[in-house]
C-alpha atoms as a PDB file:
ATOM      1  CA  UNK A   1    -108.474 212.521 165.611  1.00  0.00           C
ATOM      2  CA  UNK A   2    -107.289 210.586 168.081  1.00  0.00           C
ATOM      3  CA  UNK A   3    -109.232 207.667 167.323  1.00  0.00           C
ATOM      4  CA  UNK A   4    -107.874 208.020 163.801  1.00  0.00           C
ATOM      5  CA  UNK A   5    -103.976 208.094 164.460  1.00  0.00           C
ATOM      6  CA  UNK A   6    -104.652 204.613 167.023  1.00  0.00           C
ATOM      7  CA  UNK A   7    -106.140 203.019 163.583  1.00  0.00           C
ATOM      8  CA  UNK A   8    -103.106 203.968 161.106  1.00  0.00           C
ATOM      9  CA  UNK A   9    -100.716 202.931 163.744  1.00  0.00           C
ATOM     10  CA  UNK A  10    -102.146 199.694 164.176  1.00  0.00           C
ATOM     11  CA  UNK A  11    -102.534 199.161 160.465  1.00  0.00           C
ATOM     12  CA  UNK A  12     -98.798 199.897 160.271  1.00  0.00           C
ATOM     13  CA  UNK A  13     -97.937 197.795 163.283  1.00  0.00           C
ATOM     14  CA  UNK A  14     -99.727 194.490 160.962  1.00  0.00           C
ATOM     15  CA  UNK A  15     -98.011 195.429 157.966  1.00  0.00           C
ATOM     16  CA  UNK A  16     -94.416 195.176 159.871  1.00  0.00           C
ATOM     17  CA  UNK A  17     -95.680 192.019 161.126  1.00  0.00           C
ATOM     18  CA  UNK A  18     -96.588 190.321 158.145  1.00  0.00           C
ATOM     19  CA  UNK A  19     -93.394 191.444 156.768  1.00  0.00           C
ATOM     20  CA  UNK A  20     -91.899 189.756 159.325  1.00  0.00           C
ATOM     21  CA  UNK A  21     -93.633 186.856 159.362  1.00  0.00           C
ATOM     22  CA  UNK A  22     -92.999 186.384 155.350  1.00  0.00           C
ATOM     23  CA  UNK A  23     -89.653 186.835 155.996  1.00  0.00           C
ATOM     24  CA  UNK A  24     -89.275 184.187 158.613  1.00  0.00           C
ATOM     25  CA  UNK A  25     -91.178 181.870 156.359  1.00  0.00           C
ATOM     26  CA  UNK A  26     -88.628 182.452 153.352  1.00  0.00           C
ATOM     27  CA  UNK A  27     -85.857 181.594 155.344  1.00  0.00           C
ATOM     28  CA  UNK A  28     -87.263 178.408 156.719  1.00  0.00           C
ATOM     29  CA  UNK A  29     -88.554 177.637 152.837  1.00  0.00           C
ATOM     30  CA  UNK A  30     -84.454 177.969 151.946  1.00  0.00           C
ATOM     31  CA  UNK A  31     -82.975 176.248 154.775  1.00  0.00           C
ATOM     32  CA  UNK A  32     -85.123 173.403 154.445  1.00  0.00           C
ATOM     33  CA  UNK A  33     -84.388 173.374 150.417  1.00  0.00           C
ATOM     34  CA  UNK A  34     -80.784 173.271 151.295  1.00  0.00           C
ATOM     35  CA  UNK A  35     -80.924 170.909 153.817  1.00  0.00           C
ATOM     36  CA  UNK A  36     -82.752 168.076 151.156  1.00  0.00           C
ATOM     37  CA  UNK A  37     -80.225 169.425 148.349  1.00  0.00           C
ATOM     38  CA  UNK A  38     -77.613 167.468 151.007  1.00  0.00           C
ATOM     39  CA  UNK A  39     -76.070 164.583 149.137  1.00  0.00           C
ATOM     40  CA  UNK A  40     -76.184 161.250 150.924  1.00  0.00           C
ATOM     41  CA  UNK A  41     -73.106 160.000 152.691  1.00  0.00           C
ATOM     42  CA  UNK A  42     -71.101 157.163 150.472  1.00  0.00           C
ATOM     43  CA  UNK A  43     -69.713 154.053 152.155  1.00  0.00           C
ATOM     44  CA  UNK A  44     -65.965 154.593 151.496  1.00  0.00           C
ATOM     45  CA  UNK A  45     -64.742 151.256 153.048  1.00  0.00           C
ATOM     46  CA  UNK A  46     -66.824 149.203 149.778  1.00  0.00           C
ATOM     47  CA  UNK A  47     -67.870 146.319 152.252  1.00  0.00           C
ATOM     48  CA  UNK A  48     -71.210 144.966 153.229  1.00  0.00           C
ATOM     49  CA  UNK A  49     -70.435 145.089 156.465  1.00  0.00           C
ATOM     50  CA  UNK A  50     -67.770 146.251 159.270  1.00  0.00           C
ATOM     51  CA  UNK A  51     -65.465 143.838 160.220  1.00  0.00           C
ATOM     52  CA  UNK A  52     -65.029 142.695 163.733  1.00  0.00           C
ATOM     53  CA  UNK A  53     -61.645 143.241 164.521  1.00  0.00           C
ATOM     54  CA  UNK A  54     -58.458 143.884 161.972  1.00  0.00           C
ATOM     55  CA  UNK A  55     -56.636 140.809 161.859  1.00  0.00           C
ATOM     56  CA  UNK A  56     -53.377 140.006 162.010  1.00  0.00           C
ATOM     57  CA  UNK A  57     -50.956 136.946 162.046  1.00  0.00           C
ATOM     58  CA  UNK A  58     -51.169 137.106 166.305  1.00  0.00           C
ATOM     59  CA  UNK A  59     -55.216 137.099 166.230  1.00  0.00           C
ATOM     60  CA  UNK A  60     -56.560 135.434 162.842  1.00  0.00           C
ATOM     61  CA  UNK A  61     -56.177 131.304 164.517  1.00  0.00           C
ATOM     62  CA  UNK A  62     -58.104 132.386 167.806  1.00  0.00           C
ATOM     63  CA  UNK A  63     -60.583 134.933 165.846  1.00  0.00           C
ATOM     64  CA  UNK A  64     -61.443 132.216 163.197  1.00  0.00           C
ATOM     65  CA  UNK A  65     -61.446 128.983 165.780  1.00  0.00           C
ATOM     66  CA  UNK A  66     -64.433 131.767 167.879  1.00  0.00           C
ATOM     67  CA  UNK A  67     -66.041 132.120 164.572  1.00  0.00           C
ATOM     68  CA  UNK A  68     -66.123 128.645 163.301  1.00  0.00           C
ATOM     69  CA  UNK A  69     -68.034 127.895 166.179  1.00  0.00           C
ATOM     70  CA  UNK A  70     -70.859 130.316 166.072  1.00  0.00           C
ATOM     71  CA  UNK A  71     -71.171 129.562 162.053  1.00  0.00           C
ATOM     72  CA  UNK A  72     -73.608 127.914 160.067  1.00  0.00           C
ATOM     73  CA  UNK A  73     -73.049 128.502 156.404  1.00  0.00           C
ATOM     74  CA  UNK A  74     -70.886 125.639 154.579  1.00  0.00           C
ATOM     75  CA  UNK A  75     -72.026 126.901 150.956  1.00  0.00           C
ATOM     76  CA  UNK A  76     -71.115 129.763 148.996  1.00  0.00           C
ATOM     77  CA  UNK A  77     -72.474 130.613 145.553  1.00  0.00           C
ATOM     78  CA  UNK A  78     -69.752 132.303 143.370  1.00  0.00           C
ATOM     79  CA  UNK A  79     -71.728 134.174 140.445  1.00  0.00           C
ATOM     80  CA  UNK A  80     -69.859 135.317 136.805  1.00  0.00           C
ATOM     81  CA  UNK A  81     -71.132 136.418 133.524  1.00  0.00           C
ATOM     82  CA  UNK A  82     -69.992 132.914 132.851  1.00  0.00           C
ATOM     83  CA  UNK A  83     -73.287 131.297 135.397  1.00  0.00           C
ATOM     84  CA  UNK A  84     -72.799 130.480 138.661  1.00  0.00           C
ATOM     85  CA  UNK A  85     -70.249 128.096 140.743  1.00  0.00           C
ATOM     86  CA  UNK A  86     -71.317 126.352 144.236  1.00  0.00           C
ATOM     87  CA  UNK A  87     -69.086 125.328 146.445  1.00  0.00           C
ATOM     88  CA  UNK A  88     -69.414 123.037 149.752  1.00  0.00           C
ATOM     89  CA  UNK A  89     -67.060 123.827 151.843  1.00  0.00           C
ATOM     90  CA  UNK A  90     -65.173 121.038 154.095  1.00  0.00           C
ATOM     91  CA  UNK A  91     -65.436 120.660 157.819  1.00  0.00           C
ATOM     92  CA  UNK A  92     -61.810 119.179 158.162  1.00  0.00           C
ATOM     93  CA  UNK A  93     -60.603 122.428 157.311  1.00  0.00           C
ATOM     94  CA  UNK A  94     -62.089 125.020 159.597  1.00  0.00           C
ATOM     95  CA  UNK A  95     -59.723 127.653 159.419  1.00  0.00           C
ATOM     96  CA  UNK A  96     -59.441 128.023 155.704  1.00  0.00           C
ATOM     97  CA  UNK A  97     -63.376 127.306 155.903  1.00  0.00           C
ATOM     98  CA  UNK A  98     -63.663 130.686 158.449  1.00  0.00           C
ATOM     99  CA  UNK A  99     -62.033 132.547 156.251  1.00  0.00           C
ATOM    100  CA  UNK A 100     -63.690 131.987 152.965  1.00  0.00           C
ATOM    101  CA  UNK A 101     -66.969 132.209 154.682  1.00  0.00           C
ATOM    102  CA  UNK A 102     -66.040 135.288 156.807  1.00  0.00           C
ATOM    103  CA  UNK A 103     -64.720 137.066 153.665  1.00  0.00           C
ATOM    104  CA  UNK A 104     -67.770 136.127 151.744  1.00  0.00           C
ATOM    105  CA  UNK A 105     -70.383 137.928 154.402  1.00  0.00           C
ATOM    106  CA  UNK A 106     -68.314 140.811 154.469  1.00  0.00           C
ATOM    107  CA  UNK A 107     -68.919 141.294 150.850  1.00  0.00           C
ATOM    108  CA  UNK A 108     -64.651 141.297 150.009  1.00  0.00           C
ATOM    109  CA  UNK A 109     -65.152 138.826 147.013  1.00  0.00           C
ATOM    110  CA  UNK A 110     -67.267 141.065 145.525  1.00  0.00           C
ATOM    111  CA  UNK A 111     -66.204 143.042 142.386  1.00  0.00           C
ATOM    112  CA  UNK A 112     -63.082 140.912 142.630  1.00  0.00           C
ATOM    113  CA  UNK A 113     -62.246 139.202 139.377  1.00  0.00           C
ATOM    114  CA  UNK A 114     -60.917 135.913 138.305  1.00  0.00           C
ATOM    115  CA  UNK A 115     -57.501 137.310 137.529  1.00  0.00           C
ATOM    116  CA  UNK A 116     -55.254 134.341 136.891  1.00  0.00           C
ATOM    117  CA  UNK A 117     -56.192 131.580 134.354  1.00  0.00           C
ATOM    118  CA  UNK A 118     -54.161 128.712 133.316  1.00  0.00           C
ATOM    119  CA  UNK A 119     -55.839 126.360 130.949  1.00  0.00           C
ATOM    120  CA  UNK A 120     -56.141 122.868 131.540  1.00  0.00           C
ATOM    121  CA  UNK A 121     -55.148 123.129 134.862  1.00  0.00           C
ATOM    122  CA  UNK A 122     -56.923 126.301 137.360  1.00  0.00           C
ATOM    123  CA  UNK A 123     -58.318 129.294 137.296  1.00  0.00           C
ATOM    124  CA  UNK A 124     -57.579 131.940 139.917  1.00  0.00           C
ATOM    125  CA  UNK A 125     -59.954 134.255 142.077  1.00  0.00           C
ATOM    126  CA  UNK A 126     -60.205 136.951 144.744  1.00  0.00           C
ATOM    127  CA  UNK A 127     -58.073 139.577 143.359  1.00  0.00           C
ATOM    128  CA  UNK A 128     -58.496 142.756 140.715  1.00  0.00           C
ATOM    129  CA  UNK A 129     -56.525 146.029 140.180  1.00  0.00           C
ATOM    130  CA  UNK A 130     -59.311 148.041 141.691  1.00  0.00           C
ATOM    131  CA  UNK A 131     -58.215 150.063 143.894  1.00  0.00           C
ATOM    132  CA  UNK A 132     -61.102 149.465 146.111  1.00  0.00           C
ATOM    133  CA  UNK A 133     -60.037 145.346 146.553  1.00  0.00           C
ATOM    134  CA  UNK A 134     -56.746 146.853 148.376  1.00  0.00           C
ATOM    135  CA  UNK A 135     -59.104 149.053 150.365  1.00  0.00           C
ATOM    136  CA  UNK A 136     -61.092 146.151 151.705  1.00  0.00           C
ATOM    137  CA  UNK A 137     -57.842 143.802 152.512  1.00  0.00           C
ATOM    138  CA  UNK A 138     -56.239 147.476 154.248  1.00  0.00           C
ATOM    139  CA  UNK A 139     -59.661 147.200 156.677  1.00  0.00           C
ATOM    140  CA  UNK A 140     -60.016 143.511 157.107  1.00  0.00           C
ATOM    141  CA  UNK A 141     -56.132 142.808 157.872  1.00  0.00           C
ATOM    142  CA  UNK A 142     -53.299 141.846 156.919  1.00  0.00           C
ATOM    143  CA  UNK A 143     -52.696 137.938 157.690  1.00  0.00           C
ATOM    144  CA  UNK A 144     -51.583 134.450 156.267  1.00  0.00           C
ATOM    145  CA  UNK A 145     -53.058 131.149 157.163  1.00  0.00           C
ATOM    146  CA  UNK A 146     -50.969 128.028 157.896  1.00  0.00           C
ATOM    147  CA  UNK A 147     -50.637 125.252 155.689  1.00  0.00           C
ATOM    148  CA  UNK A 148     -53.390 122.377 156.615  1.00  0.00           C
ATOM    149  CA  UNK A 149     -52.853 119.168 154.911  1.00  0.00           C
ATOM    150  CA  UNK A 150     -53.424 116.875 157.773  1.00  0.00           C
ATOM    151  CA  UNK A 151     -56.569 115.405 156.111  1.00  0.00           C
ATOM    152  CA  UNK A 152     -54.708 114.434 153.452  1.00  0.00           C
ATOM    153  CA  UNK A 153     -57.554 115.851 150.892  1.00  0.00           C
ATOM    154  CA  UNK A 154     -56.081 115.478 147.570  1.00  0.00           C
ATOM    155  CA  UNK A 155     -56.698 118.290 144.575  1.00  0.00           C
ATOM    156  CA  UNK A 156     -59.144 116.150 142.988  1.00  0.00           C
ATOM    157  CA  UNK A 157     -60.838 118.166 139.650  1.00  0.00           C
ATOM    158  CA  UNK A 158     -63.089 121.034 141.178  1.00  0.00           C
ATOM    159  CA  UNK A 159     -61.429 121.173 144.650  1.00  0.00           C
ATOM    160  CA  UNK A 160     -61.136 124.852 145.655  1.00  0.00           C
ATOM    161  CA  UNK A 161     -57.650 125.248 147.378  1.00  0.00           C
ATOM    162  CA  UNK A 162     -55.800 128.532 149.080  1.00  0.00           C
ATOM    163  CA  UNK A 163     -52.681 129.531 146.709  1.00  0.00           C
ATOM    164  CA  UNK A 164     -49.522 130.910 149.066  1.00  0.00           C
ATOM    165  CA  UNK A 165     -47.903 133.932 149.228  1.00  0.00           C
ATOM    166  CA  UNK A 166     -45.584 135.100 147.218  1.00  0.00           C
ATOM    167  CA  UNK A 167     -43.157 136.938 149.512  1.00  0.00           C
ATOM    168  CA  UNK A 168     -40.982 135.666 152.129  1.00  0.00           C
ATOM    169  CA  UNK A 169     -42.974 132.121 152.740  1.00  0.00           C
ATOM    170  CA  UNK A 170     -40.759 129.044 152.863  1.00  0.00           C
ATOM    171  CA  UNK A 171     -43.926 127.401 155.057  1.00  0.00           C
ATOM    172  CA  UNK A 172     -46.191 128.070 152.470  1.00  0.00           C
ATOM    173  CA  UNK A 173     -48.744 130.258 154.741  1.00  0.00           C
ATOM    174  CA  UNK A 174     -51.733 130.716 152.607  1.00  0.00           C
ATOM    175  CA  UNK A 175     -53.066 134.263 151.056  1.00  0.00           C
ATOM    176  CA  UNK A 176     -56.445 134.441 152.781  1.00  0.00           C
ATOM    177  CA  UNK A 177     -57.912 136.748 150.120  1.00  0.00           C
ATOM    178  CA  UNK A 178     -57.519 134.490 146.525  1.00  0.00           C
ATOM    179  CA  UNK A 179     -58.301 130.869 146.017  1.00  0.00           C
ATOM    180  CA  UNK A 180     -57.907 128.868 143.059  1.00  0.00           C
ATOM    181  CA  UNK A 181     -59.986 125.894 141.471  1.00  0.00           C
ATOM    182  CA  UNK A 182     -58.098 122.671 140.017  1.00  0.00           C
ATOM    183  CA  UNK A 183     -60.234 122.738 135.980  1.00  0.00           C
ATOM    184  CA  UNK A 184     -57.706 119.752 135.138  1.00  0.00           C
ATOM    185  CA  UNK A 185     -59.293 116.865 134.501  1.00  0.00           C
ATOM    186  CA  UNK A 186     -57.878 114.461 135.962  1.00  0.00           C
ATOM    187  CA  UNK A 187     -56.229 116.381 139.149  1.00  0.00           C
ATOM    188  CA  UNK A 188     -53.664 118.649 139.899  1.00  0.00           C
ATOM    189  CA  UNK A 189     -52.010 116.066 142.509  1.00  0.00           C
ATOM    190  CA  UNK A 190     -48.772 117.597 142.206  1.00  0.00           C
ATOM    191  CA  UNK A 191     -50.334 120.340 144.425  1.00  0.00           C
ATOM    192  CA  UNK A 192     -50.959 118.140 147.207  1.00  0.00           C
ATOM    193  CA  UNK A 193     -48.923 118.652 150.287  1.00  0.00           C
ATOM    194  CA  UNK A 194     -47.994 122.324 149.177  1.00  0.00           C
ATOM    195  CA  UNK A 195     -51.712 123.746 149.217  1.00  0.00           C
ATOM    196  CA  UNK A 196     -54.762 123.495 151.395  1.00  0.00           C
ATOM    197  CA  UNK A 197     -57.806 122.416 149.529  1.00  0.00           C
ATOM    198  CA  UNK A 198     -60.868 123.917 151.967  1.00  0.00           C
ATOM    199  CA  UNK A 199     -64.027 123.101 149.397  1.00  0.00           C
ATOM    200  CA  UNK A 200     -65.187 121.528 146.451  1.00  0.00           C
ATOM    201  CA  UNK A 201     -67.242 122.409 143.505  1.00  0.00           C
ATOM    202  CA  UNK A 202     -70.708 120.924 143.752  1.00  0.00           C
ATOM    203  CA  UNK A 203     -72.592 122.593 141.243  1.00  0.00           C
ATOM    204  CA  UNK A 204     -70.782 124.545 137.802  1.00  0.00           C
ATOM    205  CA  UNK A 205     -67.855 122.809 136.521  1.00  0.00           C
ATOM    206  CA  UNK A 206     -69.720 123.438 133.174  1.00  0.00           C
ATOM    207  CA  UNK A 207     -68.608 127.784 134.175  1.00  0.00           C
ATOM    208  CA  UNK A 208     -65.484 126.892 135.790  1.00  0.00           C
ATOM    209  CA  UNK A 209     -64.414 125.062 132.242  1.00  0.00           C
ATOM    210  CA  UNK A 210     -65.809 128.101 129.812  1.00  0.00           C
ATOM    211  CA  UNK A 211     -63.610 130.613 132.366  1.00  0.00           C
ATOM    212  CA  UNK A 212     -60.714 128.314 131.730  1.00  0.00           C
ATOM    213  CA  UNK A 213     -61.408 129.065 127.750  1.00  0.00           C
ATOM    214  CA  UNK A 214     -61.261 132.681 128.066  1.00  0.00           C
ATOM    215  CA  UNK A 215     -58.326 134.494 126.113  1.00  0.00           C
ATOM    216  CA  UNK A 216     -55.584 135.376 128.408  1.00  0.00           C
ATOM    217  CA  UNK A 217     -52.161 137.677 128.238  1.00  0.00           C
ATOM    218  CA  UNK A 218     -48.761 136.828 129.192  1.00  0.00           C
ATOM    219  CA  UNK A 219     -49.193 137.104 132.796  1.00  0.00           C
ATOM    220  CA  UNK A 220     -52.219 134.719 132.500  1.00  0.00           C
ATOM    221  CA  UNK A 221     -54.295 137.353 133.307  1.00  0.00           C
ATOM    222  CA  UNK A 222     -57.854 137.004 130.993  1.00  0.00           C
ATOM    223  CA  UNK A 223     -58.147 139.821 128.251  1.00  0.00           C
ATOM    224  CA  UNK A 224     -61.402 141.008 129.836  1.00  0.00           C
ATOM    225  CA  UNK A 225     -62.193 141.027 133.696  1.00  0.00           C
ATOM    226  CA  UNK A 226     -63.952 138.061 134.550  1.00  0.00           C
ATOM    227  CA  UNK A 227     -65.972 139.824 137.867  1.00  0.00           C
ATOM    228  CA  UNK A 228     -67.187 137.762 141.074  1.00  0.00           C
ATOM    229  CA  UNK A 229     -70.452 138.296 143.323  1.00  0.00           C
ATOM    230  CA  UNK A 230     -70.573 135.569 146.342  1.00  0.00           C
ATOM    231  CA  UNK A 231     -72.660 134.852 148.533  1.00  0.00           C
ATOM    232  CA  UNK A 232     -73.559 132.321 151.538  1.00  0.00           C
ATOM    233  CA  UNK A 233     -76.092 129.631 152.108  1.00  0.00           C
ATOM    234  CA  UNK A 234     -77.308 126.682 153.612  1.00  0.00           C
END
């Protein structure tokens, strides 16, 4: 009798531990469900990469005269629906040069459009009215360069220059974040003096002049975005 109660109470004692056990196994089964149901984190900042410091009008001249030094790259590629645009950028101006290449890496020119066309004389880049363009100048800095004519480069056809802010800028400090190319074909000299010209088209004058075609509205902005991708090279 004895012998028979030890056997139903062990056989009862397995049974609550298998229950157990399933249990234990169901609730690993649904955490680890959950846990692969997680949805990736999204990069909210829309840059390739973090920049170094936020700049400013005290720390851009020191932070791009460190950089120019350490840098490599004097080509970018600028890519459009249109083809692609090279550009060499010059050595005599290393400041605007910095910039455009230190924008570039960080991946800011990307998505940007060619807002601003004028025919027979530039078209415009660097800018769009996505909201994520203001996010990436809000984490880069807010900054102007100073003007650099000193090399007396003139704004030969397919020089890539710095346009100037708009607001409060007798000095003409350059907007780091658009740049323009002179499409005229035989120079925007006029310019000269009042802009600094930091590159030059090398390869794609051929794109730059079908841009300059495209349809435009009052403001000179073109009818349909005209998007950017850039990147560096050797």
């Amino acid at each position: 009798m004895r012998k028979l109660k030890s056997t139903i109470f062990f056989l009862l004692f397995l049974v609550l531990v298998c229950c157990e056990i399933k249990k234990i196994e169901k609730k690993e089964k649904i955490n680890f469900g959950i846990e692969k149901k997680d949805p990736p984190k999204k990069n909210k900042n829309f840059l390739s990469e973090e920049p170094s410091i936020i700049l400013d009008d005290k720390n851009v001249i020191d932070f791009y005269y460190e950089f120019n030094k350490q840098n490599k790259y004097n080509k970018v590629k600028i890519s459009t629906s249109f083809g692609e645009i090279i550009v060499r950028l010059f050595d005599e101006t290393p400041y605007h040069k910095s910039n455009f290449i230190y924008l570039t890496k960080l991946g800011y020119f990307n998505d940007t459009f060619f807002h601003r066309v004028v025919p027979n004389f530039i078209i415009q880049g660097g800018n769009s009215d996505n909201r994520e363009t203001s996010i990436k100048r809000k984490l880069i800095g807010k900054y102007l360069l100073p003007l650099d004519t000193k090399k007396n480069i003139k704004h030969h056809r397919g020089i890539i220059s710095m346009p100037s802010s708009d607001v409060n800028n007798p000095y003409k400090f350059a907007s780091p974040y658009e740049f323009f190319i002179v499409q005229k074909k035989d120079g925007a000299y006029h310019l000269d003096g009042k802009y600094t010209p930091f590159g030059k088209v090398i390869k794609g004058m051929n794109v730059v002049d079908e841009i300059s075609k495209q349809p435009i509205d009052k403001r000179e902005a073109p009818i349909n975005n005209i998007k950017i991708q850039a990147e560096l090279f050797y």
